[in-house]
Protein backbone atom coordinates (compact mmCIF):
# COMPACT_ATOMS: atom_id res chain seq x y z
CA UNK A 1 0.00 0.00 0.00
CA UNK A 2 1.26 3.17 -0.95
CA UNK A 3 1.96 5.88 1.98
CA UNK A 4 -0.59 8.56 2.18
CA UNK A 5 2.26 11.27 1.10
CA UNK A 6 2.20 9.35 -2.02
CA UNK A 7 -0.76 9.28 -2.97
CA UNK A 8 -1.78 12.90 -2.03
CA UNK A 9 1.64 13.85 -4.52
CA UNK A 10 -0.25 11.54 -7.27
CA UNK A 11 -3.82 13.90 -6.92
CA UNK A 12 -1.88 16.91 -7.38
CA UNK A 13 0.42 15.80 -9.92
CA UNK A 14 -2.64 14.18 -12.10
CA UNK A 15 -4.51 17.65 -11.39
CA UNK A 16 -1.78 19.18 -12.87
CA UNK A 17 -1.23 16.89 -16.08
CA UNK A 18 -4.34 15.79 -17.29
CA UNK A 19 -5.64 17.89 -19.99
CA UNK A 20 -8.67 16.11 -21.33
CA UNK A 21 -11.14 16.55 -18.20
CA UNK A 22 -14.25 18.18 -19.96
CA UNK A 23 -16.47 18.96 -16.87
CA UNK A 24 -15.67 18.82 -12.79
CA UNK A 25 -17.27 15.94 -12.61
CA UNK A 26 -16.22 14.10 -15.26
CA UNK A 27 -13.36 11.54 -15.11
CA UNK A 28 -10.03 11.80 -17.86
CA UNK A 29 -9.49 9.53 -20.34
CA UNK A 30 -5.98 9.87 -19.16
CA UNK A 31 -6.37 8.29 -16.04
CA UNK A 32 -8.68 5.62 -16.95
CA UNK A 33 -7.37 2.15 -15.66
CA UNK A 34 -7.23 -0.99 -17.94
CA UNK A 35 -9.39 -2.82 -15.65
CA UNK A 36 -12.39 -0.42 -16.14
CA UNK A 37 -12.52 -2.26 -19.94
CA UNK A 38 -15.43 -3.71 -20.18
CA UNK A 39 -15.61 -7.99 -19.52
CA UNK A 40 -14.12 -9.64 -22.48
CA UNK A 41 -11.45 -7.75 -24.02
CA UNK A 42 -7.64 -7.84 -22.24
CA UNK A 43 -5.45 -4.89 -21.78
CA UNK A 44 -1.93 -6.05 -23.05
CA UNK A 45 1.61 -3.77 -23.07
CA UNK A 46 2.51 -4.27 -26.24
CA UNK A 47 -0.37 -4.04 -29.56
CA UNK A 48 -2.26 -1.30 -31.17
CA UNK A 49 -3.74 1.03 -28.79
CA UNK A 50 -7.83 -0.20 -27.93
CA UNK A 51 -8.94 4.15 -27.14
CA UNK A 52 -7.58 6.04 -30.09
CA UNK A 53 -6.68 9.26 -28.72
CA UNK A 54 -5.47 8.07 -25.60
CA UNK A 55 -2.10 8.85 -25.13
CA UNK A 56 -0.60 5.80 -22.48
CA UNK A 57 2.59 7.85 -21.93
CA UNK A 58 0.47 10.52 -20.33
CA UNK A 59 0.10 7.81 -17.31
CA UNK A 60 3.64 6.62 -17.06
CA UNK A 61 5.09 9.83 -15.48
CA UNK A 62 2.12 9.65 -12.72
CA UNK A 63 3.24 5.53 -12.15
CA UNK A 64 6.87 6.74 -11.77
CA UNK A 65 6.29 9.90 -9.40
CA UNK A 66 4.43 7.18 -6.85
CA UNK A 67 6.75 4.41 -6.67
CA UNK A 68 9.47 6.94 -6.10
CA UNK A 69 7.77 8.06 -3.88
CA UNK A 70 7.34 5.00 -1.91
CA UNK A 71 10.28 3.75 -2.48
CA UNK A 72 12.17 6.68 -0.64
CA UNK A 73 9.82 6.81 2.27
CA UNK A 74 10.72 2.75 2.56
CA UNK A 75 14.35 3.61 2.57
CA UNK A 76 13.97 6.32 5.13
CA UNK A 77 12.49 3.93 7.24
CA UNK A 78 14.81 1.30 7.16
CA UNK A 79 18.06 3.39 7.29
CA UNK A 80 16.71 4.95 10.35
CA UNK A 81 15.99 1.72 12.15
CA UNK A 82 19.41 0.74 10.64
CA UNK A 83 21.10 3.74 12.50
CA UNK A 84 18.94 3.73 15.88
CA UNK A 85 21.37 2.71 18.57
CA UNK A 86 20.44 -0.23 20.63
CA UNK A 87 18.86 0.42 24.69
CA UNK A 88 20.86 0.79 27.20
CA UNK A 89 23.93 -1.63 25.34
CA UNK A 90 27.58 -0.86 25.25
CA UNK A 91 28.84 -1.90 21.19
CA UNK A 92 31.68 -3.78 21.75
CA UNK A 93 33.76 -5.20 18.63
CA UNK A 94 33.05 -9.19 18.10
CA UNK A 95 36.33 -11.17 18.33
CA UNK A 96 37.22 -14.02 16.21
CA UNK A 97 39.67 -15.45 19.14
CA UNK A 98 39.09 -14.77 22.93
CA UNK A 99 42.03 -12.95 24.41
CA UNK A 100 43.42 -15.66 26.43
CA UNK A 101 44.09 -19.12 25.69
CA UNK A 102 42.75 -22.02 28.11
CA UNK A 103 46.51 -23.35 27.62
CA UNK A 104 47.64 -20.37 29.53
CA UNK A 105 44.79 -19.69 31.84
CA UNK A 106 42.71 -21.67 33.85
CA UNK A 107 39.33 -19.97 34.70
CA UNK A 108 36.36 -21.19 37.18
CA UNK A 109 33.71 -19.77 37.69
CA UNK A 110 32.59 -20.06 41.42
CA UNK A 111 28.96 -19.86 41.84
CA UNK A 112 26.54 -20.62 44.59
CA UNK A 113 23.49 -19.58 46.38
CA UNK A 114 23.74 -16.42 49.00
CA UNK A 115 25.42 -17.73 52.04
CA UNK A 116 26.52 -21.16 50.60
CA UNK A 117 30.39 -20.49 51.58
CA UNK A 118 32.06 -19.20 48.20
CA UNK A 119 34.31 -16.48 49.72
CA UNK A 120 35.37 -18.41 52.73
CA UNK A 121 36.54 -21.10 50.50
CA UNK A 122 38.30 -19.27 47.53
CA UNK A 123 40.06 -17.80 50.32
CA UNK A 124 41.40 -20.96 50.71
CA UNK A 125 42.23 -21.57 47.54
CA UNK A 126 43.91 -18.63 47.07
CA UNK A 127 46.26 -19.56 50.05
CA UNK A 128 46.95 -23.39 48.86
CA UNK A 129 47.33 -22.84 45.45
CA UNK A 130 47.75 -19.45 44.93
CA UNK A 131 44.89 -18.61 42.77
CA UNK A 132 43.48 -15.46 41.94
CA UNK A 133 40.37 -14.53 43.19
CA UNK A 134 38.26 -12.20 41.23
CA UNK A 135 34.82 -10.53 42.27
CA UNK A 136 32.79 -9.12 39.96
CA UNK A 137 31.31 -6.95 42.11
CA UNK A 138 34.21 -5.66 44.08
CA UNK A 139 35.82 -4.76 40.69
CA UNK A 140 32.89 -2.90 39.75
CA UNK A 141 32.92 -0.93 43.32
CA UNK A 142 36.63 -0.17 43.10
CA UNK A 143 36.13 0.66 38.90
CA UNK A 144 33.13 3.79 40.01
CA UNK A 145 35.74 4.77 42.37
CA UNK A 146 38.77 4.99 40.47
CA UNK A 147 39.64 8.47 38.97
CA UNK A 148 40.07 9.04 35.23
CA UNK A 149 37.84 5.70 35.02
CA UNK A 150 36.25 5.48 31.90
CA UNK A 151 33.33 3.48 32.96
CA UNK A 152 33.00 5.22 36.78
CA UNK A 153 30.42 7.34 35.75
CA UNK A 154 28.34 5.36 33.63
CA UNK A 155 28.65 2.49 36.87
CA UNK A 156 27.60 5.19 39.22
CA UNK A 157 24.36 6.33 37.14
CA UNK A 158 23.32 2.45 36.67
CA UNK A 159 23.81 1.68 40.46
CA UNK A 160 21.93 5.28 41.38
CA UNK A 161 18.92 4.23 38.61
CA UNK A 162 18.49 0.48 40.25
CA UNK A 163 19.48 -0.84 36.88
CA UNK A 164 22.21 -3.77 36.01
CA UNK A 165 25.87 -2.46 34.76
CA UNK A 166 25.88 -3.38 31.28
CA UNK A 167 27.62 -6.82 30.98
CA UNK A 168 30.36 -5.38 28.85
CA UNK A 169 31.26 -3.08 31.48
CA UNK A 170 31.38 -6.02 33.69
CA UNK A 171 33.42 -8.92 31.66
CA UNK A 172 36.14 -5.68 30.10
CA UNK A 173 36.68 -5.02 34.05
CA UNK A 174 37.72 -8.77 34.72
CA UNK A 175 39.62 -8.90 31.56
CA UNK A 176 42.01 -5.65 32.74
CA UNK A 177 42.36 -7.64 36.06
CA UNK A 178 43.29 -10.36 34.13
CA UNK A 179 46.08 -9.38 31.88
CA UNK A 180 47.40 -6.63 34.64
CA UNK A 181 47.89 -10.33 37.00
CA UNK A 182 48.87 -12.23 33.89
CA UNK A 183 51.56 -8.71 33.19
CA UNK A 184 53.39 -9.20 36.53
CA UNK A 185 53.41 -13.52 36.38
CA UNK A 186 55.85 -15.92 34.70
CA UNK A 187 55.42 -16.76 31.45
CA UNK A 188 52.11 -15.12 30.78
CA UNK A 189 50.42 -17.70 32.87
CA UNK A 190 47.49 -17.78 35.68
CA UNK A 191 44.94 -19.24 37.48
CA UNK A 192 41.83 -17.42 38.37
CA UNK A 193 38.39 -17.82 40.75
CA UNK A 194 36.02 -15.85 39.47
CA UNK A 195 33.19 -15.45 41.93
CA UNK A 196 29.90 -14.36 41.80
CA UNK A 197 30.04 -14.76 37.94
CA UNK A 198 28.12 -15.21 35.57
CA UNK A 199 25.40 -14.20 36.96
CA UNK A 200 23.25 -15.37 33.85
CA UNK A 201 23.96 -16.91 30.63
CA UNK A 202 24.48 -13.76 28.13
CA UNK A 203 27.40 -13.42 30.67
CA UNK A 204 28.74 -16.48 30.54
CA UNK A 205 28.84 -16.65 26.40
CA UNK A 206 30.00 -13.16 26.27
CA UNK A 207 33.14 -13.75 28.76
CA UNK A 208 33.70 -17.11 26.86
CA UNK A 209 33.49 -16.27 23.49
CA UNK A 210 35.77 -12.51 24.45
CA UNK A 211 38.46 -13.48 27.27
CA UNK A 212 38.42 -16.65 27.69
CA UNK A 213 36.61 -20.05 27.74
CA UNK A 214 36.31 -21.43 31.41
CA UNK A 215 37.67 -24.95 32.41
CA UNK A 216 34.80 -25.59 35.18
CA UNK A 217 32.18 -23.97 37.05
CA UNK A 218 33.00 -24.57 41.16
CA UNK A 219 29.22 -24.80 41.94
CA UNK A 220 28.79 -24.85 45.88
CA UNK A 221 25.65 -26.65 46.76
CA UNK A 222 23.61 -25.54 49.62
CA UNK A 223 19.58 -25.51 50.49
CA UNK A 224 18.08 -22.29 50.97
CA UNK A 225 17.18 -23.07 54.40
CA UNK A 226 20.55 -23.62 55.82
CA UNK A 227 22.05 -20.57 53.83
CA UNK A 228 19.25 -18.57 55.63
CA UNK A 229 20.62 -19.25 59.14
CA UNK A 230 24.08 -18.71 57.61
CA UNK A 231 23.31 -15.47 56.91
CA UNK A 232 20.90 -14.47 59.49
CA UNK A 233 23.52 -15.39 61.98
CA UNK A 234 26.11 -13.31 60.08
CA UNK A 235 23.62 -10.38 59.67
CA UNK A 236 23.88 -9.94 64.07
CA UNK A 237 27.54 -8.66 63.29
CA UNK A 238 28.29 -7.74 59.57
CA UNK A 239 26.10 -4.44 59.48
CA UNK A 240 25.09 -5.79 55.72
CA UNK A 241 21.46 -4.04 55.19
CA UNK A 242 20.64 -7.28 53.15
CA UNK A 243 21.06 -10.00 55.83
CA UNK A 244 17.70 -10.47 57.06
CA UNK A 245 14.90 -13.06 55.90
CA UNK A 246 13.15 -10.91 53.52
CA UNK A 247 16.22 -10.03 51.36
CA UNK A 248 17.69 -13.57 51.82
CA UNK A 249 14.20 -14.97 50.03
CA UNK A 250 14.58 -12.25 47.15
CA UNK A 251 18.66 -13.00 46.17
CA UNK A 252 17.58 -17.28 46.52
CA UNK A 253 14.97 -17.53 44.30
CA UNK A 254 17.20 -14.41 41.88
CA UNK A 255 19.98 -17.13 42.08
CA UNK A 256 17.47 -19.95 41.46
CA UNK A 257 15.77 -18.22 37.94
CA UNK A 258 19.22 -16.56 36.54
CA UNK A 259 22.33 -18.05 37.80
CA UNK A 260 21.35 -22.17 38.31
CA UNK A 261 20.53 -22.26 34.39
CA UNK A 262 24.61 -21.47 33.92
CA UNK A 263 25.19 -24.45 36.41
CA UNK A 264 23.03 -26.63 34.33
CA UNK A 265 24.79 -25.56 31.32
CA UNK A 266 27.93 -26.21 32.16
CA UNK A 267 26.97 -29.16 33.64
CA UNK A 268 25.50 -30.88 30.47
CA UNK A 269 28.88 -29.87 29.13
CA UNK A 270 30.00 -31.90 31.85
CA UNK A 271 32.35 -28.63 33.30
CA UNK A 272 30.71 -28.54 36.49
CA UNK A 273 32.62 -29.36 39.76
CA UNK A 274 29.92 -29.57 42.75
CA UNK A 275 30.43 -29.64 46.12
CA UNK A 276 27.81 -30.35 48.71
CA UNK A 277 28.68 -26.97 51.18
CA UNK A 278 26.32 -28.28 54.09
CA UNK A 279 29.02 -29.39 56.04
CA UNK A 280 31.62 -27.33 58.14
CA UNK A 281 34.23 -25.24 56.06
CA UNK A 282 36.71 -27.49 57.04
CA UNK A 283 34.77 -30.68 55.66
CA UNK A 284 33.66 -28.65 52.32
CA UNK A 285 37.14 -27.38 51.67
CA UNK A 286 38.41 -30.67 51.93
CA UNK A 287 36.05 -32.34 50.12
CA UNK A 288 36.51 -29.28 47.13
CA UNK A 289 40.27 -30.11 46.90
CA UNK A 290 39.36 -33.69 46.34
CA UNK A 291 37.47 -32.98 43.42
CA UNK A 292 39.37 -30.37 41.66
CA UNK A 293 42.35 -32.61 41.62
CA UNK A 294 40.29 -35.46 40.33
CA UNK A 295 39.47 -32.71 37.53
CA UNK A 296 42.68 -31.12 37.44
CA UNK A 297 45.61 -32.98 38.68
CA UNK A 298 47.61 -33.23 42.22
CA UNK A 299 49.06 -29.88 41.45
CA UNK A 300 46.40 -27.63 39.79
């Protein structure tokens, strides 16, 4: 269908060019359409002309003006949906290769429900086997902080709005941390905990497919009652404002609907390393060294 500035163009123009109207309320012979011939006779393009004294390339020029017409108003359109930046995304270049190579660096994600032990036991880690432990969200504290930061502001306006930092911001803040460790090791090798992250799965295939593909997920399995009393006990002396039975609910069933279909990707990958974290830290520690040098070797 033709857009109404077209057709009001092809009034005026045929006002303008047809010179055979007789009376105001007659109708040209110029603009009369083949299918107004009566039943019987066919209208071809080629052949002698059926109305003598119709002139057919009187129409042509009124044919032409329209689908010009249309045709720019379609290409308007499209060029400016083409250039309409996408909401509230961060372009970022695609990469044929991620930036580090799984030969190099080992990655695990560490993920678990609120309270099921994580930080207690990458601090471990850390000391035993001298990892390095990444948070997502303490890099993105320190990054709104940092002056001359190119992403502080745009951090501080998504945290002041309630809104998510764009998950670019997020993965190119763990990939600096990454190659500053990697700058100051042996070698250009390293070994990192990731924790807290990825939070969902557009995460997870962005960080893979951009800095590097994980070797596991180190999924700490706990039931949301006892990480409840975990952190209702904690919440009598750490001052957090999110410690308390209400908020606990609200970041468990979060974890539940974003973060456990990761785990069950990685898992039918078979990448997934999980430890039952019901027991003491003592007994889950041990029992998350066991596995990871099943998976990795005496000396990962």
């Amino acid at each position: 269908m033709a857009h109404p500035l077209s057709r009001l163009l092809s009034r005026r123009m045929c006002q303008q060019w047809t010179p055979f109207q007789k009376t105001p309320g007659s109708v040209s012979r110029a603009l009369r359409s083949p299918i107004q011939k009566p039943a019987g006779r066919r209208a071809y393009a080629t052949g002698p002309n059926p109305n003598p004294g119709q002139n057919p390339l009187k129409i042509w020029p009124f044919i032409a003006i329209t689908l010009l017409g249309t045709g720019s108003y379609i290409l308007m359109v499209r060029s400016r949906t083409d250039m309409a930046p996408p909401h509230e995304q961060i372009a970022a270049p695609k990469k044929s290769t991620p930036t580090f190579s799984p030969a190099d660096v080992t990655v695990l994600f560490v993920l678990g429900g609120p309270g099921a032990g994580k930080g207690t036991q990458c601090a471990n880690l850390v000391r035993d086997y001298h990892f390095t432990h990444l948070s997502a969200g303490d890099l993105l504290r320190a990054e709104q902080d940092r002056e001359g930061s190119e992403f502080g502001t745009l951090i501080k306006e998504y945290i002041r709005d309630g809104k998510i930092v764009p998950m670019e911001v997020t993965v190119q803040l763990l990939e600096n941390a990454m190659t500053e460790t990697l700058e100051k090791s042996q070698g250009g090798k390293g070994k990192f905990l990731i924790d807290g992250f990825p939070r969902q799965m557009d995460q997870a295939l962005k960080f893979e497919e951009s800095v590097c593909p994980a070797r596991f997920v180190l999924f700490f399995d706990c039931p949301e009652q006892e990480m409840q009393r975990r952190l209702l006990d904690r919440g009598k002396t750490s001052g957090r404002s999110d410690d308390n039975a209400e908020s606990i609910k609200k970041r468990f069933k979060t974890f539940v609907e974003t973060s456990m279909p990761v785990v069950d990707y990685f898992d039918g990958q078979g990448r997934v390393v999980k430890v039952v974290a019901t027991k003491t830290p003592e007994q889950v520690y041990q029992e998350t060294k066991e596995r990871l040098e099943a998976k990795l070797g005496k000396n990962f």
